[in-house]
Protein backbone atom coordinates (compact mmCIF):
# COMPACT_ATOMS: atom_id res chain seq x y z
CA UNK A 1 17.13 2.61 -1.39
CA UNK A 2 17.03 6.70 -1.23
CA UNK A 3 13.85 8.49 -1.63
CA UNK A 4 15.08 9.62 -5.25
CA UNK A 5 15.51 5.68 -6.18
CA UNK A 6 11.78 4.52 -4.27
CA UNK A 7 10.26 7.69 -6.53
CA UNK A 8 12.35 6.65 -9.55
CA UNK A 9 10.59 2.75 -9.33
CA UNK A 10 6.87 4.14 -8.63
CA UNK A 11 7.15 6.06 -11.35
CA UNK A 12 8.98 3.95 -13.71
CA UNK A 13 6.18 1.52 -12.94
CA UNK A 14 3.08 3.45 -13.35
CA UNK A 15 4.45 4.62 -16.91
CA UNK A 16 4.93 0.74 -18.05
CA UNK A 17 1.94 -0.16 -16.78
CA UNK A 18 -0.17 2.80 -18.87
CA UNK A 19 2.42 2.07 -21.64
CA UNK A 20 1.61 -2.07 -21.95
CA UNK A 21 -2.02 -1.42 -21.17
CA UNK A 22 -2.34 1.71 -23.84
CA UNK A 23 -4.16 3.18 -21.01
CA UNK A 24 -3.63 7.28 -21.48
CA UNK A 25 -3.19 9.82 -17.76
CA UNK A 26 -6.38 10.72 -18.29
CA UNK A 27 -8.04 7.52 -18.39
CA UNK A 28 -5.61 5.78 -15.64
CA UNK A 29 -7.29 8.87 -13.36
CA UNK A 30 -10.65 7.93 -14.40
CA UNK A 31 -9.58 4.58 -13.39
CA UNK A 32 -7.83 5.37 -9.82
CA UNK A 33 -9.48 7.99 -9.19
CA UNK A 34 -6.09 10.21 -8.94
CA UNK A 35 -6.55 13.42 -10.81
CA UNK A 36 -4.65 12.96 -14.07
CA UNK A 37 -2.12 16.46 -12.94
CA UNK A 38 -1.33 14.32 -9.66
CA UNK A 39 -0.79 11.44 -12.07
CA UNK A 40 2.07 13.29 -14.14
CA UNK A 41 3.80 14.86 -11.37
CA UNK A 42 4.57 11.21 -9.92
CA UNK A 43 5.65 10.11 -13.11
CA UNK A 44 7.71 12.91 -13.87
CA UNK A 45 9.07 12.47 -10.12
CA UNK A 46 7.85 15.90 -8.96
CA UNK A 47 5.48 14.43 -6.40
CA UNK A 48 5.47 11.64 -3.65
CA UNK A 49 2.53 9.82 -3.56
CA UNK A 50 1.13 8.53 -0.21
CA UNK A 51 0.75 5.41 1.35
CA UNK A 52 -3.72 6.14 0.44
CA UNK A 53 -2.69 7.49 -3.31
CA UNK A 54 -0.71 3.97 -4.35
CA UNK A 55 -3.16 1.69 -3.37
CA UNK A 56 -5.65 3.79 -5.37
CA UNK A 57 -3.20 3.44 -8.20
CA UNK A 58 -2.42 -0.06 -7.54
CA UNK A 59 -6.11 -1.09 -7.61
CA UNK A 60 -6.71 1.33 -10.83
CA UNK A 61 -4.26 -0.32 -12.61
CA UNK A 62 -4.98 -3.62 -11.06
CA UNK A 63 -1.29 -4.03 -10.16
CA UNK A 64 0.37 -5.35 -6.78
CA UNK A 65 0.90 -2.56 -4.04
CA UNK A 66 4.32 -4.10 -4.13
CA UNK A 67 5.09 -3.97 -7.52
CA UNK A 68 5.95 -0.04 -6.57
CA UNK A 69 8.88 -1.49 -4.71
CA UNK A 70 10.74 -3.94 -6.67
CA UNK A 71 13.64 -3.15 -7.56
CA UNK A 72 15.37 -2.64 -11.42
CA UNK A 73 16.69 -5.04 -13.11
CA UNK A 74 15.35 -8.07 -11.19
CA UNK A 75 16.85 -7.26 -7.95
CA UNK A 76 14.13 -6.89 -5.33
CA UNK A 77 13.18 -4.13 -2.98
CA UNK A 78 12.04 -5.60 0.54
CA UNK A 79 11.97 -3.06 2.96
CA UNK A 80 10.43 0.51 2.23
CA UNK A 81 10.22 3.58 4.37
CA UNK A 82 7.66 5.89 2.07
CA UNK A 83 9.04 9.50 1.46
CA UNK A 84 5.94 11.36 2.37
CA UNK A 85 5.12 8.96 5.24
CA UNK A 86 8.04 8.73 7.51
CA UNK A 87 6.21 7.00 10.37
CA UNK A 88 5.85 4.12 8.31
CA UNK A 89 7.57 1.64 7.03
CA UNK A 90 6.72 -1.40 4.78
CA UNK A 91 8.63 -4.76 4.43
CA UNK A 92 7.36 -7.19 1.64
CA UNK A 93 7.39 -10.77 3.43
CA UNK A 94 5.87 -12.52 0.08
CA UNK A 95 5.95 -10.76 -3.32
CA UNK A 96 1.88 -10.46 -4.91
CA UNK A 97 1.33 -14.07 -6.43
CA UNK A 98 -0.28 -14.29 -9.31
CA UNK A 99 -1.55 -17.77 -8.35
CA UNK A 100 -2.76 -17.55 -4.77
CA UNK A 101 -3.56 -13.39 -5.40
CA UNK A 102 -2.25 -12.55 -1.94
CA UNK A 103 0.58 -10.72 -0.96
CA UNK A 104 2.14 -10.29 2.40
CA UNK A 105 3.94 -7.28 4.37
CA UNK A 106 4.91 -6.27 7.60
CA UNK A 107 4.13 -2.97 8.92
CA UNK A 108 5.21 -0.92 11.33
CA UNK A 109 3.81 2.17 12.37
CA UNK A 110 6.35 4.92 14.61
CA UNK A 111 5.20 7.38 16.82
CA UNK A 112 1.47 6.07 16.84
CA UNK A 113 1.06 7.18 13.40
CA UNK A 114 -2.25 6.42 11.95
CA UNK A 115 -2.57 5.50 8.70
CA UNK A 116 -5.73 5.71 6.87
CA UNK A 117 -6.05 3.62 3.80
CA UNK A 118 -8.75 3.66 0.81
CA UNK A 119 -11.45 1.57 0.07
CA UNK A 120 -10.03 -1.62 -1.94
CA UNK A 121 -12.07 -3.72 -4.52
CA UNK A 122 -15.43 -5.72 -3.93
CA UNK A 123 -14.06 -9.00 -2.38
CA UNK A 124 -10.75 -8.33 -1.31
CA UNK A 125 -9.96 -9.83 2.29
CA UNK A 126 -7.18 -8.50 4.56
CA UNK A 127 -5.89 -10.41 7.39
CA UNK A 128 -4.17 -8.44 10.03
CA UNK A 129 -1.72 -10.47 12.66
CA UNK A 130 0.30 -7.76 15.77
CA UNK A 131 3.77 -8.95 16.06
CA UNK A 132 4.10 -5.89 18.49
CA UNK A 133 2.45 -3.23 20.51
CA UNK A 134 -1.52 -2.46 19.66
CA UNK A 135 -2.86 -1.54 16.61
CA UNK A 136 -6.70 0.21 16.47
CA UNK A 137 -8.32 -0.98 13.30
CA UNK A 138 -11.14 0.62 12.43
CA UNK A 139 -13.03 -0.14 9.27
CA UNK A 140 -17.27 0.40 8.92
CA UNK A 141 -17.40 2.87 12.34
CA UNK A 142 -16.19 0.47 14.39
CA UNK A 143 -12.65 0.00 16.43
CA UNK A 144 -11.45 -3.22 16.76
CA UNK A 145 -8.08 -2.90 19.67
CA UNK A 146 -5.71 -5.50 18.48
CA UNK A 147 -2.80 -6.22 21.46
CA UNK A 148 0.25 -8.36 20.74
CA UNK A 149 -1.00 -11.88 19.27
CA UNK A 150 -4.00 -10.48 18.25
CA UNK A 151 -5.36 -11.43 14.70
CA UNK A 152 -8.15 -10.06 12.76
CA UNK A 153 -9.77 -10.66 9.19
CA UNK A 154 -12.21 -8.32 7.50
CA UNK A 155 -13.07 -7.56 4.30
CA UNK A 156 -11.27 -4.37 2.94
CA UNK A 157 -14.05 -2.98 0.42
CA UNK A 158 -14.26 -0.22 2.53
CA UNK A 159 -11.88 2.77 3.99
CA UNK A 160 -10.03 1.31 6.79
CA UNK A 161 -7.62 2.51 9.25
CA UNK A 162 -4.48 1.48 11.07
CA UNK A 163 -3.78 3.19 14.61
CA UNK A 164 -0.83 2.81 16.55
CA UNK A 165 -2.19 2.94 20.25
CA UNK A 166 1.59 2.71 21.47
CA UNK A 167 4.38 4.17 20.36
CA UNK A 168 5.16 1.60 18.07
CA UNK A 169 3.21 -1.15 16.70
CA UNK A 170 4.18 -3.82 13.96
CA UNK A 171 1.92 -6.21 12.44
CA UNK A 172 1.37 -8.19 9.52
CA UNK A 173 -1.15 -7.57 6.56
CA UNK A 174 -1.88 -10.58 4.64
CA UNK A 175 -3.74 -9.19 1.52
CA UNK A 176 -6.17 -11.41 -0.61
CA UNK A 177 -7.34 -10.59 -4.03
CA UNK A 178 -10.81 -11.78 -6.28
């Protein structure tokens, strides 16, 4: 998928989102948080959002983070490299289910990139599992060094961050929704 067809589908999906909801830019900012100009400039494809500016969105709009990258037409997008974020890229393992309200990707961070993502909803529970290399999560001042095997579980009400402390690092984000 090329970074003209990954904009195309955030885009496409923000706008039917606000369009079933009747939710206008300026209230969907009040309700993410993202200023109702950035708003319009990713709908109108002018603007990439970062990895930190869909999840805002996503929990806004109380949508999946992965609902960004399905694809049209029922064909689905699994594997995303984000246009303004080239040192990371996100596979979808297991779609957002409605039923369960979890959602699973795998992540991997190039270059020791370090990702910093926003605060999500009271309640919500991520579970973090290296396939490869170490990953620094840090969440509430503290740094938790997770090595190959490693697993962790916090709860992600507050900003948290993902640090590659090798080159590379992969792991998996198992994300749990009230």
């Amino acid at each position: 998928m090329s970074t003209d067809d990954i904009r195309s589908t955030i885009a496409d999906r923000i706008k039917k989102c606000r369009k079933d909801r009747e939710i206008s830019l300026e209230k969907a900012a009040l309700l993410t948080g993202v200023s109702k100009a950035m708003l319009g400039q990713i709908e109108r494809r002018e603007s990439a959002p970062t990895i930190t500016t869909l999840g805002k969105i996503a929990q806004g709009l109380n949508i999946s983070f992965a609902s960004f990258f399905e694809g049209k037409e029922g064909s689905d997008f699994r594997q995303v490299s984000i246009p303004c974020d080239p040192n990371m890229v996100i596979r979808e393992v297991f779609p957002f289910d409605p039923t369960t309200r979890m959602e699973l990707f795998e992540v991997t961070l190039l270059n020791r990139h370090h990702q910093i993502s926003a605060a999500h909803r009271f309640g919500v529970v991520e579970h973090v599992v290296v396939l490869q290399g170490v990953v620094d999560l840090i969440y509430g001042s503290k740094l938790h060094r997770l090595e190959t095997g490693n697993a962790h579980k916090f709860h992600a009400d507050v900003t948290h961050q993902y640090k590659a402390a090798t080159d590379n690092a992969v792991f998996q984000n198992i994300i749990c929704y009230t």
